[in-house]
C-alpha atoms as a PDB file:
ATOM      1  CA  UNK A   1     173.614 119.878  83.303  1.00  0.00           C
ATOM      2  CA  UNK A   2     171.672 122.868  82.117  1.00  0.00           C
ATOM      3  CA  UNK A   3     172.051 122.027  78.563  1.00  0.00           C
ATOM      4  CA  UNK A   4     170.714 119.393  79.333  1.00  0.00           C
ATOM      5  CA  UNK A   5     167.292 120.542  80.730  1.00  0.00           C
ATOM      6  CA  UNK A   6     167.097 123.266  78.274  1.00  0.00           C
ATOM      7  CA  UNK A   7     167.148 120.601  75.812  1.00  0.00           C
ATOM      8  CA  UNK A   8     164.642 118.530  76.973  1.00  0.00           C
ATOM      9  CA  UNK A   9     162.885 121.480  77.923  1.00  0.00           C
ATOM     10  CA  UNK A  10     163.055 122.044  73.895  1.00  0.00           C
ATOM     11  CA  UNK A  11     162.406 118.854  72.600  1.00  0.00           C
ATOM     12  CA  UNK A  12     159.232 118.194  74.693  1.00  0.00           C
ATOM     13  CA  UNK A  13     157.438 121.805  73.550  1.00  0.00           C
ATOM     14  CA  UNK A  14     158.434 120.636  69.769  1.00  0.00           C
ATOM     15  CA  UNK A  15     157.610 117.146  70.225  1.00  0.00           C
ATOM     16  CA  UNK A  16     154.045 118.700  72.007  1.00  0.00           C
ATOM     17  CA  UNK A  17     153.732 121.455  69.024  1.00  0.00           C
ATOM     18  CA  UNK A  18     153.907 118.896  66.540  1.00  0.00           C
ATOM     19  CA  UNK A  19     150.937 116.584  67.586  1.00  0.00           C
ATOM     20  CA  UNK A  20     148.640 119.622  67.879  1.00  0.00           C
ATOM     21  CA  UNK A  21     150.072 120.988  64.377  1.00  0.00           C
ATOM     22  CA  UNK A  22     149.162 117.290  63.091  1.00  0.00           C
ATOM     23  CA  UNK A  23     145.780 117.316  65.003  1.00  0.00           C
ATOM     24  CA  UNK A  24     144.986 121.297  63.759  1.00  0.00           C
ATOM     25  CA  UNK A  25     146.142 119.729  59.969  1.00  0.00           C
ATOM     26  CA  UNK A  26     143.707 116.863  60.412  1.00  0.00           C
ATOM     27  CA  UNK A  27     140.424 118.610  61.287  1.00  0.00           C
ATOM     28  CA  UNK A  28     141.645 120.969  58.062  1.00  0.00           C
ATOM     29  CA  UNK A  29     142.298 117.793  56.208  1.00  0.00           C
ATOM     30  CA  UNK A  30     145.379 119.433  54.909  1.00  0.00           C
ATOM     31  CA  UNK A  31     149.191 117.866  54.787  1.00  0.00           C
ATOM     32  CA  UNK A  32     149.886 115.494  57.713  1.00  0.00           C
ATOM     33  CA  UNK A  33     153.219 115.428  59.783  1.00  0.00           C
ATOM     34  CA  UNK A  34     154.645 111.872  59.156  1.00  0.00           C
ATOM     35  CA  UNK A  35     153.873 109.559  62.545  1.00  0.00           C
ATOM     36  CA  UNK A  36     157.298 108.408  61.994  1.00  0.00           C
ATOM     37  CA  UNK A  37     158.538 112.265  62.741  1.00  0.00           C
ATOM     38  CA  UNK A  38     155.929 112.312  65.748  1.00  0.00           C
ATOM     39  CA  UNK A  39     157.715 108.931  66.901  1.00  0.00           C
ATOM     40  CA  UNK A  40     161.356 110.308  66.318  1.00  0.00           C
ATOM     41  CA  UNK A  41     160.490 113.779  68.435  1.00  0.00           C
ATOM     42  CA  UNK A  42     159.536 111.350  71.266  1.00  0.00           C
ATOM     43  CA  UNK A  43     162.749 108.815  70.979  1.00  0.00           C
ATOM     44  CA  UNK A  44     164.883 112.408  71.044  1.00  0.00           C
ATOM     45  CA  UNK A  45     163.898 113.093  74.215  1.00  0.00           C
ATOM     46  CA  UNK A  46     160.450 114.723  73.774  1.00  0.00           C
ATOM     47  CA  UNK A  47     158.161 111.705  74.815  1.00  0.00           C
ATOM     48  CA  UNK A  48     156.578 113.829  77.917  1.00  0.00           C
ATOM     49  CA  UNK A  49     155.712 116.242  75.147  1.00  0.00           C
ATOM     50  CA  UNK A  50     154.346 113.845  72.722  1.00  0.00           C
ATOM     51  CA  UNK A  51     152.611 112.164  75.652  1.00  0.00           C
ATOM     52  CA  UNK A  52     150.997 115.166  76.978  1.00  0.00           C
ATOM     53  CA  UNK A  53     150.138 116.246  72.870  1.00  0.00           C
ATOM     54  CA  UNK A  54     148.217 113.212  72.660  1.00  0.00           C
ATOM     55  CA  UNK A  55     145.913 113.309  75.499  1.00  0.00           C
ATOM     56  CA  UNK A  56     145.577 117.319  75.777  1.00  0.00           C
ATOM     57  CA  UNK A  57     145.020 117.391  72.183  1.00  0.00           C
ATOM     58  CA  UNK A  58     143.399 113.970  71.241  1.00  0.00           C
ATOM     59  CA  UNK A  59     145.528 112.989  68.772  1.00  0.00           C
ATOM     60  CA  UNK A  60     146.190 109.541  68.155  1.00  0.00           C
ATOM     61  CA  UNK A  61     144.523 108.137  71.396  1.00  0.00           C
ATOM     62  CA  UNK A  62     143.319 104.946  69.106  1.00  0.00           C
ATOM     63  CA  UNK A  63     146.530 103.990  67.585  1.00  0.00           C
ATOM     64  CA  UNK A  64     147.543 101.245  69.484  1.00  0.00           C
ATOM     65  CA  UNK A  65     150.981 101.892  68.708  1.00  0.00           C
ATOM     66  CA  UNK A  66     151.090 105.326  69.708  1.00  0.00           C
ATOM     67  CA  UNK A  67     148.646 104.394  72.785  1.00  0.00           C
ATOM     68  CA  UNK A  68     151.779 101.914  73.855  1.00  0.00           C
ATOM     69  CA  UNK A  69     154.788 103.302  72.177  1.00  0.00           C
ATOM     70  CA  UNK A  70     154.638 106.456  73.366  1.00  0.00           C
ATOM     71  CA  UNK A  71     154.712 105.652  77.562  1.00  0.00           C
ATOM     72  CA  UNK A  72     157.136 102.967  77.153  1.00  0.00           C
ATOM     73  CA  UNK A  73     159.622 105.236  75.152  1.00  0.00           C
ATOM     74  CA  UNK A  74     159.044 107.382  77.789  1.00  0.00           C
ATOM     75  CA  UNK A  75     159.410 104.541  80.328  1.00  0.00           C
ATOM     76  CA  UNK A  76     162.507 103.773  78.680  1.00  0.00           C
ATOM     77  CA  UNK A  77     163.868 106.911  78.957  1.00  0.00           C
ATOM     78  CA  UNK A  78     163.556 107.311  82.696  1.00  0.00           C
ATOM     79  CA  UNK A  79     164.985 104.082  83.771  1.00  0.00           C
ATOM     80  CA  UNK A  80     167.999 105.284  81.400  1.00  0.00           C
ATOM     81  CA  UNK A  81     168.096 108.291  82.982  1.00  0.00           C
ATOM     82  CA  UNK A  82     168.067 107.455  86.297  1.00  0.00           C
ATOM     83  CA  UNK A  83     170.515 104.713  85.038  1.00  0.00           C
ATOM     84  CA  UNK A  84     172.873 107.049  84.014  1.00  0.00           C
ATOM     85  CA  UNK A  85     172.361 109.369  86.700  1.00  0.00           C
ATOM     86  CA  UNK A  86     173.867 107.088  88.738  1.00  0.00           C
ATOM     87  CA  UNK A  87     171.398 105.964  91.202  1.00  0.00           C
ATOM     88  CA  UNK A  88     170.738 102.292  89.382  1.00  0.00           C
ATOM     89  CA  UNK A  89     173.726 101.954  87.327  1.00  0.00           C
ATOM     90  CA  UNK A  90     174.715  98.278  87.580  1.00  0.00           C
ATOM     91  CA  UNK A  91     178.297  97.562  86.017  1.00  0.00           C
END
């Protein structure tokens, strides 16, 4: 169980670090960080990180499809959760 935490633990502060990197590289108008990496840190497990990157950071607040993706990933991955945890599981 642990590894578990420290992994999401993890994968949220990279998921977080890479949509302020990608914000920091847009005001520069440097290189980007692909939206489909953004996307793929969130379905990983870091979609409270990427969440919390958005909105702390305003990045991507008027892409629709990071506006919805994001919280239902995330929305996803709590009724999965608590799914597998055992409390909901329906056989």
């Amino acid at each position: 169980m642990k590894w578990i935490v420290l992994y999401l633990v993890v994968i949220n502060l990279v998921a977080f670090y890479l949509m302020a990197e990608d914000k920091r590289r847009a005001k520069k108008q440097s290189w980007r960080i692909p939206e489909k990496t953004l996307f793929l840190a969130a379905l990983l497990g870091g979609s409270v990180g990427a969440w919390l990157g958005m909105y702390l950071c305003h990045h991507k607040t008027k892409h629709w499809y990071f506006v919805v993706g994001i919280p239902l990933i995330l929305a996803i991955q709590v009724v999965l959760a608590w799914m597998i945890g055992g409390k909901g599981y329906v056989a």
